[in-house]
C-alpha atoms as a PDB file:
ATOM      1  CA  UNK A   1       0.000   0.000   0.000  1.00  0.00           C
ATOM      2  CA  UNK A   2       2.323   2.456   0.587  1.00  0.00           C
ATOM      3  CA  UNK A   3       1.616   5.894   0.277  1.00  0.00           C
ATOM      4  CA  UNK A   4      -0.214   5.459  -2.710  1.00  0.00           C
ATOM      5  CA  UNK A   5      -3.416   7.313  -2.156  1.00  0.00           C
ATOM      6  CA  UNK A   6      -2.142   9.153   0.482  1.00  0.00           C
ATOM      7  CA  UNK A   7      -2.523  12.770   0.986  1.00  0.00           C
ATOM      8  CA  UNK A   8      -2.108  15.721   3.801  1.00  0.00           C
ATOM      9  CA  UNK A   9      -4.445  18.505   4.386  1.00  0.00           C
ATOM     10  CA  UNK A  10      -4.403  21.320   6.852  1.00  0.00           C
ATOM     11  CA  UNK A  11      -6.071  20.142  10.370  1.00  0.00           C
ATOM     12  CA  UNK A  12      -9.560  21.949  10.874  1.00  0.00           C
ATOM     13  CA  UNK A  13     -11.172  22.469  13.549  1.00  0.00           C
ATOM     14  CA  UNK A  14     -13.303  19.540  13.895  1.00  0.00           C
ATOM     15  CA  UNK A  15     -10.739  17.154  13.162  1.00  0.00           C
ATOM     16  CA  UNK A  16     -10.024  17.858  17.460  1.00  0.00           C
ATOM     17  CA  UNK A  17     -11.962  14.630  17.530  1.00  0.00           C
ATOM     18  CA  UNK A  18     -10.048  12.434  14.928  1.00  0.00           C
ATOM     19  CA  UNK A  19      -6.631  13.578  16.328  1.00  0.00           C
ATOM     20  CA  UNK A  20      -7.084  12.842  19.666  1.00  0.00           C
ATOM     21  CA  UNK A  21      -8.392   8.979  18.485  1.00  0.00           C
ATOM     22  CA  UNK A  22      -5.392   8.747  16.470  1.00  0.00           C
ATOM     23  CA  UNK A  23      -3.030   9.807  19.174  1.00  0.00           C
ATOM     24  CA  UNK A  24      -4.901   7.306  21.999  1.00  0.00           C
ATOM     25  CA  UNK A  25      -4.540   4.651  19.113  1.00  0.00           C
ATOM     26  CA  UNK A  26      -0.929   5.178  18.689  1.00  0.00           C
ATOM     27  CA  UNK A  27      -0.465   5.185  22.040  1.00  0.00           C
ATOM     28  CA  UNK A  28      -2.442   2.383  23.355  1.00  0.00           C
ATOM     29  CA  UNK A  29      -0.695   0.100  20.452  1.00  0.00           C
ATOM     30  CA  UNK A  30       2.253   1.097  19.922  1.00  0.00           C
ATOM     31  CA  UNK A  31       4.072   2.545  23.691  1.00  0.00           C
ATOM     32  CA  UNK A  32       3.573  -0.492  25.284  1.00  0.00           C
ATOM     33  CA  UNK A  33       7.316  -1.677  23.908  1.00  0.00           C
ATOM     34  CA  UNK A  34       8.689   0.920  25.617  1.00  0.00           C
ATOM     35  CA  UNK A  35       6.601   1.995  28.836  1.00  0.00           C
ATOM     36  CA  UNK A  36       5.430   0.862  32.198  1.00  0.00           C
ATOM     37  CA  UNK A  37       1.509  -0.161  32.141  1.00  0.00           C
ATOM     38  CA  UNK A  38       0.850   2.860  34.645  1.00  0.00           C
ATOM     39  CA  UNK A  39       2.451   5.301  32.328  1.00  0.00           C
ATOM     40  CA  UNK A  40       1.016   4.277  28.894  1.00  0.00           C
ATOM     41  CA  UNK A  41      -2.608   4.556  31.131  1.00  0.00           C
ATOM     42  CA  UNK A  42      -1.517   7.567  32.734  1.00  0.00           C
ATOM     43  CA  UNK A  43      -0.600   8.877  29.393  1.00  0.00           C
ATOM     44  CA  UNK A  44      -3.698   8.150  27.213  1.00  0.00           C
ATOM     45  CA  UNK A  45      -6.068   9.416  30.325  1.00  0.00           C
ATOM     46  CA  UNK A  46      -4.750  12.816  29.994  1.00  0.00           C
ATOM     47  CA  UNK A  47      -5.396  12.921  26.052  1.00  0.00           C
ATOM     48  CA  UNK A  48      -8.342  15.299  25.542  1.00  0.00           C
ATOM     49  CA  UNK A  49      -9.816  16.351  22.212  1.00  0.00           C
ATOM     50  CA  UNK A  50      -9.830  19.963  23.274  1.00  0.00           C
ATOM     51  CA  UNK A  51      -6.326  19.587  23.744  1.00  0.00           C
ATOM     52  CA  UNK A  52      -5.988  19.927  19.720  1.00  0.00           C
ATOM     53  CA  UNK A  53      -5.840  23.368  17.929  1.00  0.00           C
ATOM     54  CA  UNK A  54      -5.783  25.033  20.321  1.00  0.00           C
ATOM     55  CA  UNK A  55      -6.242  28.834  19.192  1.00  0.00           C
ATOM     56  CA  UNK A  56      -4.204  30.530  21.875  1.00  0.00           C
ATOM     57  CA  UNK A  57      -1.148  28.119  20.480  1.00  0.00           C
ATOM     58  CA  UNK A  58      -0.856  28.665  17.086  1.00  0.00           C
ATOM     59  CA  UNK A  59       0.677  25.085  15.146  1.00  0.00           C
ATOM     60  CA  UNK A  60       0.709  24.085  11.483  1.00  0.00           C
ATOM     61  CA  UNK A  61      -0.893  20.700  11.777  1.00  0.00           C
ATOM     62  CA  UNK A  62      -1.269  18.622   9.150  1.00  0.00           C
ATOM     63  CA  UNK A  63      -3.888  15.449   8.706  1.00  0.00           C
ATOM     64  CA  UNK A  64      -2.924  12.225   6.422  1.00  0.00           C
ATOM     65  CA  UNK A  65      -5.811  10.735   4.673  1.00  0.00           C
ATOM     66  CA  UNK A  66      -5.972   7.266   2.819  1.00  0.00           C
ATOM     67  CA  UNK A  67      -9.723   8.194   1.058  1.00  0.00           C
ATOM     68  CA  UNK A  68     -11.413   9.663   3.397  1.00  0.00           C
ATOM     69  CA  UNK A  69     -10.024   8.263   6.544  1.00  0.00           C
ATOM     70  CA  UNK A  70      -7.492   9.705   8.786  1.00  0.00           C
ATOM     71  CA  UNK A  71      -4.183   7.645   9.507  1.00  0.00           C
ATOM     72  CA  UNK A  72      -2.375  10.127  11.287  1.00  0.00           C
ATOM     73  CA  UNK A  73      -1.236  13.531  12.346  1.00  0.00           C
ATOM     74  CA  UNK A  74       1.502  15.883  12.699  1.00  0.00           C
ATOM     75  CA  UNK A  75       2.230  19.432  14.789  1.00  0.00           C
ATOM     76  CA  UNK A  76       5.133  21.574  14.581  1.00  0.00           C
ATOM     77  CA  UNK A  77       5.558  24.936  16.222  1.00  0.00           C
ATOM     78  CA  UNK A  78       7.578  26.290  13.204  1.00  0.00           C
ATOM     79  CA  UNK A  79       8.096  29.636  14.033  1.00  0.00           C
ATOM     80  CA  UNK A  80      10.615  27.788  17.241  1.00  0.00           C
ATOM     81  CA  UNK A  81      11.056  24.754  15.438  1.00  0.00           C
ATOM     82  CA  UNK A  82       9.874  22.305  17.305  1.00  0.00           C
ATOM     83  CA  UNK A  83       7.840  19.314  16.409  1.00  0.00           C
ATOM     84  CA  UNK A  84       5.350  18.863  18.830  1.00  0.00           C
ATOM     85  CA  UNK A  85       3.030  15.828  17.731  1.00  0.00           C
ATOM     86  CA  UNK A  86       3.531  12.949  15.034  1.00  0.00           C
ATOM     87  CA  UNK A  87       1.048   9.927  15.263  1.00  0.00           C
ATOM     88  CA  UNK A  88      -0.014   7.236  12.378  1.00  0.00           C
ATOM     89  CA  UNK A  89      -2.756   4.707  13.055  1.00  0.00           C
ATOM     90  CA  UNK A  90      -1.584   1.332  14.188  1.00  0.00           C
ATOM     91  CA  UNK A  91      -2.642  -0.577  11.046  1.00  0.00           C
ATOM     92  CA  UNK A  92      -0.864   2.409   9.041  1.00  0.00           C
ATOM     93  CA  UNK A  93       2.470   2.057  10.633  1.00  0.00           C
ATOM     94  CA  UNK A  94       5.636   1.368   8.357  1.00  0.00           C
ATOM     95  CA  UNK A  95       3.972   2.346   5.132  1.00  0.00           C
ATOM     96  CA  UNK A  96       5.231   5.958   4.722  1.00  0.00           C
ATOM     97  CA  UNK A  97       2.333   7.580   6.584  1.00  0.00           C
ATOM     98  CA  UNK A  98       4.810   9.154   9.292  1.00  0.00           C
ATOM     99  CA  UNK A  99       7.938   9.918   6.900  1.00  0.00           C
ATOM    100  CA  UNK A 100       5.410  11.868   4.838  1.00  0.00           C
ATOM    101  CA  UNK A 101       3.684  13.419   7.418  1.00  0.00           C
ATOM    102  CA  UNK A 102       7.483  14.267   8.783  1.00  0.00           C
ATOM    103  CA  UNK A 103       9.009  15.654   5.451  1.00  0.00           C
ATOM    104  CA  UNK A 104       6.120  18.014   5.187  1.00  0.00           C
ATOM    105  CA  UNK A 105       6.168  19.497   8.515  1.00  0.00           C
ATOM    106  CA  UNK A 106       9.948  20.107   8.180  1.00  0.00           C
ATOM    107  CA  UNK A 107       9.360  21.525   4.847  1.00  0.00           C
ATOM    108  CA  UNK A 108       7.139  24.425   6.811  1.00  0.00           C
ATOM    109  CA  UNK A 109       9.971  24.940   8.918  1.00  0.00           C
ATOM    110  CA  UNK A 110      12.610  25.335   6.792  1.00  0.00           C
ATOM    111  CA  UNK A 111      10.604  28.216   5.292  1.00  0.00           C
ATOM    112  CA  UNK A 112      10.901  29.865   7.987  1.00  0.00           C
ATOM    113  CA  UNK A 113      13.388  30.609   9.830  1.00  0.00           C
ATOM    114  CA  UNK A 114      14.588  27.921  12.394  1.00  0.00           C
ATOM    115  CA  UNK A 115      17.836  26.424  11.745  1.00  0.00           C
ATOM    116  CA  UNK A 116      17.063  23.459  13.808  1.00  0.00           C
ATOM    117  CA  UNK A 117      14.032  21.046  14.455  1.00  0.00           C
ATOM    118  CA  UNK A 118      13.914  20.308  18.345  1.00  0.00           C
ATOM    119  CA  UNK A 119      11.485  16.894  19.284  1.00  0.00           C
ATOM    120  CA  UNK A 120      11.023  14.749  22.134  1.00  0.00           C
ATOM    121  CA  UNK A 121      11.277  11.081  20.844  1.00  0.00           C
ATOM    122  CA  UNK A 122       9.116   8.515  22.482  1.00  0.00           C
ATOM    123  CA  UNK A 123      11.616   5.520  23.449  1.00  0.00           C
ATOM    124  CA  UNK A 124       9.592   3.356  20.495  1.00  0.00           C
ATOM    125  CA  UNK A 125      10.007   6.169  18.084  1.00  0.00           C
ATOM    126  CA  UNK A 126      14.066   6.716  18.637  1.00  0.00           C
ATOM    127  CA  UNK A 127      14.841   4.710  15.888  1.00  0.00           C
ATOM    128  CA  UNK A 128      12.219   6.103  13.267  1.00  0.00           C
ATOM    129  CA  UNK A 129      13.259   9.681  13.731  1.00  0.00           C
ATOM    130  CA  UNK A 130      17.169   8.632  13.178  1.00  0.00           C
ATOM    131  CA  UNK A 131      16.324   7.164  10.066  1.00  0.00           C
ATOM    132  CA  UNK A 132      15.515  10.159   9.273  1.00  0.00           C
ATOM    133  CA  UNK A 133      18.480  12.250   9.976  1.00  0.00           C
ATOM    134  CA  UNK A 134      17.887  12.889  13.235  1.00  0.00           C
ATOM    135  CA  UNK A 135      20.634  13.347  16.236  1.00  0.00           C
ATOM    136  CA  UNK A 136      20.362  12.466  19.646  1.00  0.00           C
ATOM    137  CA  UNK A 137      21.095  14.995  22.080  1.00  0.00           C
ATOM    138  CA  UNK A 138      20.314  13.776  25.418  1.00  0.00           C
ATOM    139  CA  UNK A 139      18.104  11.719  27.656  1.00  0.00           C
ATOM    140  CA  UNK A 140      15.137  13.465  28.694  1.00  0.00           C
ATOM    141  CA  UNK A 141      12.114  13.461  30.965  1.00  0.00           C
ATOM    142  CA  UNK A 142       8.135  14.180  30.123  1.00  0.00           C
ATOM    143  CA  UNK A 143       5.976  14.671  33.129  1.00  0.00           C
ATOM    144  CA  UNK A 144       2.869  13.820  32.682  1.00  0.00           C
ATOM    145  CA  UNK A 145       1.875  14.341  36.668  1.00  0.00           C
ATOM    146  CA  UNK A 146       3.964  14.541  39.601  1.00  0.00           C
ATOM    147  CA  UNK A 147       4.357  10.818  40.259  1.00  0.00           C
ATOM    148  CA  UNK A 148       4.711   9.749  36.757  1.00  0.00           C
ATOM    149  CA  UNK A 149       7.489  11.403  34.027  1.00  0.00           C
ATOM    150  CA  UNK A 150       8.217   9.622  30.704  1.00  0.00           C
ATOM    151  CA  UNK A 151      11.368   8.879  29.530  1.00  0.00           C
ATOM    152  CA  UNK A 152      12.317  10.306  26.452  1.00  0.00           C
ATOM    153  CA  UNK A 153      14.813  11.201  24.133  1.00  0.00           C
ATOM    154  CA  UNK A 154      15.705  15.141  22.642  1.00  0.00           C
ATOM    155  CA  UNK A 155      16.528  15.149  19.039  1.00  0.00           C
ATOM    156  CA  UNK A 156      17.235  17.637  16.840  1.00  0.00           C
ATOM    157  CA  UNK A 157      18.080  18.066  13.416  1.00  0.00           C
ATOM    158  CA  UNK A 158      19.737  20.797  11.261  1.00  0.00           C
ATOM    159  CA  UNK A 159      18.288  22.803   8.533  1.00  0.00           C
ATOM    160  CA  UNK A 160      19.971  21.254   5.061  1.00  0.00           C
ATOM    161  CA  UNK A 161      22.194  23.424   3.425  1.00  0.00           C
ATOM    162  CA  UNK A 162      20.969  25.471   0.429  1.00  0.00           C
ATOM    163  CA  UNK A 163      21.680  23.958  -2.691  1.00  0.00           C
ATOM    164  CA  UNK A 164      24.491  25.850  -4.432  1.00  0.00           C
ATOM    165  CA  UNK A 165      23.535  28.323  -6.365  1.00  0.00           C
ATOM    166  CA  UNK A 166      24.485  27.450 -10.555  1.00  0.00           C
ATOM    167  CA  UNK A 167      27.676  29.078 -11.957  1.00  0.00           C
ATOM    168  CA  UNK A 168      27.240  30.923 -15.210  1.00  0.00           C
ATOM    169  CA  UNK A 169      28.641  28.997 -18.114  1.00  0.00           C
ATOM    170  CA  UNK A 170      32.140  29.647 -18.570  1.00  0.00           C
ATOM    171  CA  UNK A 171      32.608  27.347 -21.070  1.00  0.00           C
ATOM    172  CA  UNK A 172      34.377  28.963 -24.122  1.00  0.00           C
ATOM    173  CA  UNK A 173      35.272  32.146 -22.816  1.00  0.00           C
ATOM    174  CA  UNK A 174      39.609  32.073 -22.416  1.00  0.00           C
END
C-alpha cells in the first residue's frame, strides 16, 4: 500500500476529535514496547480532544488521509522549530504515513526561519526519527503528573544546506 493514495491537508477544527483517536490509538498500540503499564494509562487518560488546535497556540498541523479516513497527524511549532506531535494509526504504521507526514512538517519549517528542528522522541520512536536524519542529544524526561514522568529522548536536526547556487557557463570564454 504504501503511500499510494495518500494525501495531507491542513487540520480543521473539527478534526479535534479524529486527532485525539489517532493519538490514543498510537499510544495504546504502539508505547507499550517501551513503557510501564501505569504510564502508557496515565498517558492516554490525559489525552483530551480539546487539547488539539488550540487557538491561543498557534501550530501548522497537518492530517494524512488514505480516502477519506485519517491515519495520522503531525504538529510543529515552526516559528521555534519544534515538532510537537507525530502519530499514524496502528494498522498504518511502516507504510510511509509518518515519513510523509514528517518531510512536510519540516518543509514548513525550513521556510521559515529555524535552523534546527527540536522533538522529544518517544523511546519506540528513537529509531524512526534517526532514520531520518535525526541526532540524539540527550536523555530526557516528560511529566505527565507529579508521580509519573516519561522517559524520552531530545533530538534535533539541522536545517539542510541550500543547494548551491548554478555558476554561469564559462565554457568557451579564455
Amino acid at each position: 500500500m504504501g503511500t499510494d493514495g495518500l494525501h495531507l491537508r491542513p487540520a480543521r477544527e473539527s478534526d479535534r476529535r479524529t486527532l485525539w483517536r489517532i493519538h490514543t490509538q498510537a499510544v495504546e498500540a504502539l508505547c507499550p514496547r517501551a513503557y510501564a503499564p501505569h504510564e502508557v494509562r496515565t498517558w492516554v487518560r490525559l489525552l483530551k480532544p480539546e487539547g488539539y488546535l488550540r487557538p491561543d497556540r498557534p501550530r501548522t498541523v497537518l492530517v494524512a488521509e488514505r480516502g477519506r479516513r485519517a491515519v495520522g497527524f503531525g504538529q510543529v511549532d515552526a516559528g521555534v522549530g519544534e515538532l510537537e506531535a507525530l502519530y499514524v494509526t496502528p494498522d498504518e504504521t511502516g507504510l510511509g504515513v509518518g515519513a510523509t507526514l514528517l518531510s512536510a512538517l519540516e518543509a514548513a519549517v525550513w521556510r521559515g526561519r529555524a535552523a534546527l528542528l527540536g522533538l522529544d522522541a518517544s523511546l519506540n520512536a528513537e529509531h524512526f526519527y534517526q532514520r531520518h536524519g535525526y541526532a540524539t542529544v540527550h536523555a530526557a524526561l516528560r511529566p505527565l503528573t507529579l508521580e509519573v514522568k516519561l522517559a524520552c529522548v531530545r533530538m534535533q536536526k539541522q536545517r539542510p544546506a541550500a543547494p548551491p547556487r548554478p555558476r554561469p557557463d564559462l565554457a568557451g570564454t579564455r
